[in-house]
N, C-alpha and C. Protein backbone atom coordinates (compact mmCIF):
# COMPACT_ATOMS: atom_id res chain seq x y z
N UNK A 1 308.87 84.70 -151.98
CA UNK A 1 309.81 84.19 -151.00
C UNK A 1 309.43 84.76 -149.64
N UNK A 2 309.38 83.94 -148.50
CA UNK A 2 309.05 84.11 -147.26
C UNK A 2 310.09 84.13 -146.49
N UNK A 3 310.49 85.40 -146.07
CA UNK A 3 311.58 85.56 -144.95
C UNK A 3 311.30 85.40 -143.67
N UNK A 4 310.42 85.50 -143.11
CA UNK A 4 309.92 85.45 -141.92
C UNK A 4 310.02 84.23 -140.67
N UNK A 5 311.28 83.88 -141.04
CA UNK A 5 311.57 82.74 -140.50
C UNK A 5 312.98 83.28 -139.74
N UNK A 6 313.36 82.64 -138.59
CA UNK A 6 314.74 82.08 -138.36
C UNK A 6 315.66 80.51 -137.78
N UNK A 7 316.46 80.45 -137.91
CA UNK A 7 317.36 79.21 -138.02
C UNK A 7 317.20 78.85 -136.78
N UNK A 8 317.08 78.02 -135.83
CA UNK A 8 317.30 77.18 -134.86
C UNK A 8 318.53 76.03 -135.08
N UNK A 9 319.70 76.76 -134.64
CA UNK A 9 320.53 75.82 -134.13
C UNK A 9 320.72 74.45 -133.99
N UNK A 10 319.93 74.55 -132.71
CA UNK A 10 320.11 73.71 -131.78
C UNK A 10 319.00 72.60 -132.39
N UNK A 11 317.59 72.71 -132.46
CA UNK A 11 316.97 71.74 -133.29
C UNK A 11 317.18 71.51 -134.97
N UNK A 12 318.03 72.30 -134.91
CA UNK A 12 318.33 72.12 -137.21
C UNK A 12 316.82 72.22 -137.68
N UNK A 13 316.30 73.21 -137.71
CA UNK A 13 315.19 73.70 -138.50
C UNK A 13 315.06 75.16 -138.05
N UNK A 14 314.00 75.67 -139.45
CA UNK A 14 313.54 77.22 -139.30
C UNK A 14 312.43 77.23 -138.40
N UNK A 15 312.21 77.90 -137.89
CA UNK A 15 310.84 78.46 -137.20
C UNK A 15 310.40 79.76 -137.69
N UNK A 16 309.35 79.55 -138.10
CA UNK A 16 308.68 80.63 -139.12
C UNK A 16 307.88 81.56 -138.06
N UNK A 17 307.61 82.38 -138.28
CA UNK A 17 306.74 83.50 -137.29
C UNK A 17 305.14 82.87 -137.38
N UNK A 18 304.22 83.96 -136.76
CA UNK A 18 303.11 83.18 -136.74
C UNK A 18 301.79 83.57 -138.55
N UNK A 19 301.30 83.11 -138.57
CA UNK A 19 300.38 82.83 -140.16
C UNK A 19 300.02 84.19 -139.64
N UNK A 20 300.40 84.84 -140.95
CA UNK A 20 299.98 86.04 -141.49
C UNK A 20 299.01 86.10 -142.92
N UNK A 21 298.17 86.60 -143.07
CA UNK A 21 297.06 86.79 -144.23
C UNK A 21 298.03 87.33 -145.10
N UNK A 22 298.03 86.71 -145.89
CA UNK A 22 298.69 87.46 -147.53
C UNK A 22 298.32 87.00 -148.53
N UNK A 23 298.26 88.05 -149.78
CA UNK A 23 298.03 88.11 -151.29
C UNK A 23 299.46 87.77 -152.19
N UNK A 24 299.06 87.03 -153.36
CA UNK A 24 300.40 87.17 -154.40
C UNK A 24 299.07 87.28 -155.55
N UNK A 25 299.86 87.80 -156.47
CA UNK A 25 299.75 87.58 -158.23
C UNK A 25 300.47 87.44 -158.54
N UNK A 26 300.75 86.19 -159.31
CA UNK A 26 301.29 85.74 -160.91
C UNK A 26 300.85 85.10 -161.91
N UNK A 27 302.04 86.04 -162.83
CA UNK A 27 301.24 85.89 -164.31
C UNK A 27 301.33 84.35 -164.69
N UNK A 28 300.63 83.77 -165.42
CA UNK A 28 300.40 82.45 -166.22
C UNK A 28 301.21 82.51 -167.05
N UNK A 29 302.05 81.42 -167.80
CA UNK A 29 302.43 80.98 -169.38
C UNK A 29 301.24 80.68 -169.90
N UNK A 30 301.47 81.00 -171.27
CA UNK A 30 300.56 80.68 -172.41
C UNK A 30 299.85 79.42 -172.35
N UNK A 31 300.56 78.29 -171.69
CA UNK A 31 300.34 77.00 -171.09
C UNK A 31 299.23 76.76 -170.08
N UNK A 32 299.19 77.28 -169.05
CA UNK A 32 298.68 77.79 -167.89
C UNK A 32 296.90 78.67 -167.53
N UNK A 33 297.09 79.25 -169.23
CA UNK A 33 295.62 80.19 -168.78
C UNK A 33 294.62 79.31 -168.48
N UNK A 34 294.23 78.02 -169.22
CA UNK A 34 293.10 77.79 -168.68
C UNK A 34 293.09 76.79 -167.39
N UNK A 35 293.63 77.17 -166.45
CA UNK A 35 293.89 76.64 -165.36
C UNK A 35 292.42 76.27 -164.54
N UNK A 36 292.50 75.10 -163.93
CA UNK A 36 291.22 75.12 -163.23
C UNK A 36 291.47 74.16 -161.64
N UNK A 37 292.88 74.76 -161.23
CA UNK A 37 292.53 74.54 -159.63
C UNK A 37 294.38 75.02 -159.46
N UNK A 38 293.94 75.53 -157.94
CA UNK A 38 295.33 76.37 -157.61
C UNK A 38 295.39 76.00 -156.34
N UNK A 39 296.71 74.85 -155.83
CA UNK A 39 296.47 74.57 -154.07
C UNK A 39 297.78 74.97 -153.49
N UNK A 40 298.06 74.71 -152.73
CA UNK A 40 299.36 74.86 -151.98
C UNK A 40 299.93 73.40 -151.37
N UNK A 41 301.06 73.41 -151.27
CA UNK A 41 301.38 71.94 -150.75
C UNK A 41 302.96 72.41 -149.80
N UNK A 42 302.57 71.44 -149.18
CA UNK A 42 303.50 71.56 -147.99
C UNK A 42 304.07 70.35 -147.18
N UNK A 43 305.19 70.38 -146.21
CA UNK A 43 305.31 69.35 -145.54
C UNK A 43 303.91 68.31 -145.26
N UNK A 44 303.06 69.03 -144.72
CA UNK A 44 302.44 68.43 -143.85
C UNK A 44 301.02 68.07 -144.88
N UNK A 45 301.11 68.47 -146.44
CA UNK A 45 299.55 68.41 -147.16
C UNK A 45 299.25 69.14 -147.95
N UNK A 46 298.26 68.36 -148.75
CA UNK A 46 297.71 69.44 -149.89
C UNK A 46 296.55 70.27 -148.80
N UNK A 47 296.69 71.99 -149.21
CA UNK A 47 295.73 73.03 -149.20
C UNK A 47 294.77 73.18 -149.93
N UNK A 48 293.71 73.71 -150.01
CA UNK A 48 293.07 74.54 -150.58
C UNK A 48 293.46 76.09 -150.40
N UNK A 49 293.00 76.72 -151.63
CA UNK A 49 293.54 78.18 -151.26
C UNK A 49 292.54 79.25 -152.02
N UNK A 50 292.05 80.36 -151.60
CA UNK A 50 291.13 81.17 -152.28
C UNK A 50 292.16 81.77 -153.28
N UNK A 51 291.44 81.65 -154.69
CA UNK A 51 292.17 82.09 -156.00
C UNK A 51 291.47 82.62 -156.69
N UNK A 52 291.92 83.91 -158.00
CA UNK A 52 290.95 84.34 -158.79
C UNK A 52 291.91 84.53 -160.28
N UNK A 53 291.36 84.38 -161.51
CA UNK A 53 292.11 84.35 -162.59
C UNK A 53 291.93 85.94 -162.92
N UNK A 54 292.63 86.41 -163.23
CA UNK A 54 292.74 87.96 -163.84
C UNK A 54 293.46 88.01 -164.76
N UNK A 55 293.10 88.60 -165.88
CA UNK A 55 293.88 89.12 -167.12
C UNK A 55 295.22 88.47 -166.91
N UNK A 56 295.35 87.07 -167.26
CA UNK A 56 295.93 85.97 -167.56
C UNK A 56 297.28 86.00 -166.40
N UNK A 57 297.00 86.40 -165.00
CA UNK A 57 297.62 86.10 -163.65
C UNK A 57 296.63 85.29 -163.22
N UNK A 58 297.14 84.82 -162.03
CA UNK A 58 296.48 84.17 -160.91
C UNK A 58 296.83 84.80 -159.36
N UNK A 59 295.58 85.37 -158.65
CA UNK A 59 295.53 86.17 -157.63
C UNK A 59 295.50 84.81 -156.54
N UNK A 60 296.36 84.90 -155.51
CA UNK A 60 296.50 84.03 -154.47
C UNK A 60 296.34 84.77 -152.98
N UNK A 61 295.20 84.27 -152.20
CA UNK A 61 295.05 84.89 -151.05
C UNK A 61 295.08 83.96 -150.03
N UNK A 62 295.79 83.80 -149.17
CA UNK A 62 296.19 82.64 -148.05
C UNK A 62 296.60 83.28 -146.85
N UNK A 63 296.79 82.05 -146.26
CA UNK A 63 297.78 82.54 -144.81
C UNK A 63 298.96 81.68 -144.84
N UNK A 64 300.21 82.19 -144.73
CA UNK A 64 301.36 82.44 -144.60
C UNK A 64 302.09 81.51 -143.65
N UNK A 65 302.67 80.89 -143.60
CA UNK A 65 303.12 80.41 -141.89
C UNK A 65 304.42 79.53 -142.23
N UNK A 66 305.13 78.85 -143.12
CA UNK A 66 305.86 78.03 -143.57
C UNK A 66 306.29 77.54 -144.90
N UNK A 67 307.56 76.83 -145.41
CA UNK A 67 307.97 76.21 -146.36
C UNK A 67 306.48 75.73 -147.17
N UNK A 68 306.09 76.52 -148.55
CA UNK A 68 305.04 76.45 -149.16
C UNK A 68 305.14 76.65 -150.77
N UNK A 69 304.81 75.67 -151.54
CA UNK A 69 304.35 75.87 -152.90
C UNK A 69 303.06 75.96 -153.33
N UNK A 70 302.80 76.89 -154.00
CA UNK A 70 301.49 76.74 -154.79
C UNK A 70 301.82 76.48 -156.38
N UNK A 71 300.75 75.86 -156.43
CA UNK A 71 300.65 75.04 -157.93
C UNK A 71 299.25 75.51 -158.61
N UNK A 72 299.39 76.21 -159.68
CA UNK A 72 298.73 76.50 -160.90
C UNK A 72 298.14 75.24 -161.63
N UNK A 73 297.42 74.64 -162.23
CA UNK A 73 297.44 73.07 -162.82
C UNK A 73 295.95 73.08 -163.75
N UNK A 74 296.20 72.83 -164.76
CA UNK A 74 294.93 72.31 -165.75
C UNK A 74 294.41 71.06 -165.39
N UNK A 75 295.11 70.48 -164.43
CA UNK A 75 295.22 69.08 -164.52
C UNK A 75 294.14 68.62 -163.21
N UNK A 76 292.77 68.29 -163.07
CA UNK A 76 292.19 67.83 -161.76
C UNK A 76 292.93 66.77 -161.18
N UNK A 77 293.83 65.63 -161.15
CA UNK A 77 294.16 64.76 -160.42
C UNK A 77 295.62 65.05 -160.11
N UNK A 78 295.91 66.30 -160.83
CA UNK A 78 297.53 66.38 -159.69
C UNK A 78 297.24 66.46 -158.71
N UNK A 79 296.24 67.27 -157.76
CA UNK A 79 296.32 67.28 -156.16
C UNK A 79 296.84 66.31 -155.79
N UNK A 80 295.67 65.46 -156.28
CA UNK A 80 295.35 63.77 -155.39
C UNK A 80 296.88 62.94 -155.31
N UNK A 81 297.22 63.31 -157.12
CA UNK A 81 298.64 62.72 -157.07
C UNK A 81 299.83 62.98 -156.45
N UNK A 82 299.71 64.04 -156.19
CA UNK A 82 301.03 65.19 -155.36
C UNK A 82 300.91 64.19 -153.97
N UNK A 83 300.15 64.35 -153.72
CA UNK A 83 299.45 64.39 -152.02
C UNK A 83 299.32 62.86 -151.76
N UNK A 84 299.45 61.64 -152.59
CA UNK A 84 299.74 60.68 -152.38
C UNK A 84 301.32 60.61 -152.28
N UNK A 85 302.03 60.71 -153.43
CA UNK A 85 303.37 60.98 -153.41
C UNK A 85 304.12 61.57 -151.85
N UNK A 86 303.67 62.25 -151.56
CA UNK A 86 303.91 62.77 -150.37
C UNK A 86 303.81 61.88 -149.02
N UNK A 87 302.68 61.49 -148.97
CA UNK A 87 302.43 60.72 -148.20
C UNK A 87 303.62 59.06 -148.40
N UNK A 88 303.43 58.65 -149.31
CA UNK A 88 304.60 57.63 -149.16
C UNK A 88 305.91 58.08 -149.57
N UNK A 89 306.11 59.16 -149.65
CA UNK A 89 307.54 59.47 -148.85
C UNK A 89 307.97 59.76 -147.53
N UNK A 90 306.68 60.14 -147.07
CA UNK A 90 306.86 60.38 -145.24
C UNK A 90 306.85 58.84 -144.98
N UNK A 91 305.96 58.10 -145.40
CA UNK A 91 306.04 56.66 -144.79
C UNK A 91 307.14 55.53 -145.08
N UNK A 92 307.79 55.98 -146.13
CA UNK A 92 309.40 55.71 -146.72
C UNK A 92 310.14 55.99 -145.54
N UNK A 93 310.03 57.27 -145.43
CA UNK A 93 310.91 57.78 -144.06
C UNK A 93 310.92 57.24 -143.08
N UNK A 94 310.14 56.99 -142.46
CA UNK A 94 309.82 56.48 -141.57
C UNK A 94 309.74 55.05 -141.06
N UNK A 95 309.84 54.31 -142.28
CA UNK A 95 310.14 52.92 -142.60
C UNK A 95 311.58 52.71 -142.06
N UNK A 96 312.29 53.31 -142.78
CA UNK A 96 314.08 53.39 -142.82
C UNK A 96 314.47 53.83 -141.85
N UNK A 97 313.84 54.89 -141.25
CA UNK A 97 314.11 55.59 -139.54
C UNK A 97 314.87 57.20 -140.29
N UNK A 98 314.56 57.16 -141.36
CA UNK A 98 315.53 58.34 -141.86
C UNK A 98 314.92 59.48 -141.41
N UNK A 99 316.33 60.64 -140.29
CA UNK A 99 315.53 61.60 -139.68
C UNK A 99 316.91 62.55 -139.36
N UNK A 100 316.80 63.14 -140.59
CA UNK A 100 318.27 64.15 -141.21
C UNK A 100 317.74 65.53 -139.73
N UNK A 101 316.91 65.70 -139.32
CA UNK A 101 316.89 66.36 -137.99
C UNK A 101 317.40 65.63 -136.91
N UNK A 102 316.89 64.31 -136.57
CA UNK A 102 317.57 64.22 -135.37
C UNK A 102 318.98 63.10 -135.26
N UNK A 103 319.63 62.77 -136.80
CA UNK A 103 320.30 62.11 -136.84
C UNK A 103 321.66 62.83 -137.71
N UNK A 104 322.84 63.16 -136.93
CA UNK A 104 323.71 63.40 -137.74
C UNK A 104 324.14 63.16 -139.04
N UNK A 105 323.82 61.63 -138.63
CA UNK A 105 324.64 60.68 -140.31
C UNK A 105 323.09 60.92 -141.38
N UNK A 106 321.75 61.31 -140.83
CA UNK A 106 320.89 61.29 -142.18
C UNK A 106 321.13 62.53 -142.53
N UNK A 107 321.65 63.46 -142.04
CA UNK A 107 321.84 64.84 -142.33
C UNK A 107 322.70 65.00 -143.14
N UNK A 108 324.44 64.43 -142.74
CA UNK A 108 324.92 64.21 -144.13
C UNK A 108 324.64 63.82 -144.94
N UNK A 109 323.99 62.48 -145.08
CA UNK A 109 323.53 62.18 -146.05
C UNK A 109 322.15 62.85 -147.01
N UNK A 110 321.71 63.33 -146.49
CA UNK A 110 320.87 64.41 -147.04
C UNK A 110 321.54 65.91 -147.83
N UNK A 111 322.65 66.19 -146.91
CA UNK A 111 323.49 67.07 -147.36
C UNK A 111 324.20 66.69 -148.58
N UNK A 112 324.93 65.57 -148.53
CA UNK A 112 325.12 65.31 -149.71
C UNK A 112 324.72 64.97 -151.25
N UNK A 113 323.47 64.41 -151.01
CA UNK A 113 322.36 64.27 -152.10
C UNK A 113 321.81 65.54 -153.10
N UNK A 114 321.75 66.24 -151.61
CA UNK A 114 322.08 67.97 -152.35
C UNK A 114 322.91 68.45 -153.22
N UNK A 115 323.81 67.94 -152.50
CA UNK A 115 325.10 68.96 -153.26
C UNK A 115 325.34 68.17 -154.47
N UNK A 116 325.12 67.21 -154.83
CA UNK A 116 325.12 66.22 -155.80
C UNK A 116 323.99 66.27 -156.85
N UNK A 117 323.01 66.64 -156.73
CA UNK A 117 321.87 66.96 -156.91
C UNK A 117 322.54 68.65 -158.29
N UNK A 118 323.20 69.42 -157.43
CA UNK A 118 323.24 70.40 -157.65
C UNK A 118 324.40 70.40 -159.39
């Protein structure tokens, strides 16, 4: 978890500090060991990321800067698939005009999907 952020008000989003170099390890499920690609994904795209398998963890060395998952995967075409997915949901968005930042009513409505969700 990345704290290194704070709330902006006034634009309704975090602003994260600036990319810092950092390490994680975690351990694999039994599922997981023979893993053969580890990226990061984000608003804006699939990453690449320098990784190393160790006594059934996965060592992650990156830079830091924002809202980020990394993904463990046996699987070669999740990237591609993630990272399409992604992409036509930004272009979904954008179709509809849906923009829960600069629009009150997509915000509720985003808010609510959440809490509904939950």
């Amino acid at each position: 978890m990345d704290l290194n952020y704070r709330p902006d008000l006034e634009e309704r989003i975090f602003k994260f500090g600036p990319p810092r170099e950092t390490k994680w390890t975690f351990e694999l499920p039994a599922y997981l060991q023979q893993i053969s690609d580890v990226f990061r994904i984000d608003a804006d795209g699939v990453y690449d990321v320098n990784w190393n398998r160790i006594d059934g963890s996965v060592e992650i060395s990156d830079q830091a800067s924002q809202v980020m998952l990394y993904i463990a995967t046996h699987n070669p075409d999740l990237r591609f698939d993630l990272e399409t997915k992604r992409q036509n949901l930004v272009k979904e968005g954008a179709t509809v005009g849906f923009d829960p930042v600069g629009s009150d009513s997509d915000f509720y409505v985003l808010q609510e999907v959440l809490t509904a969700a939950d």
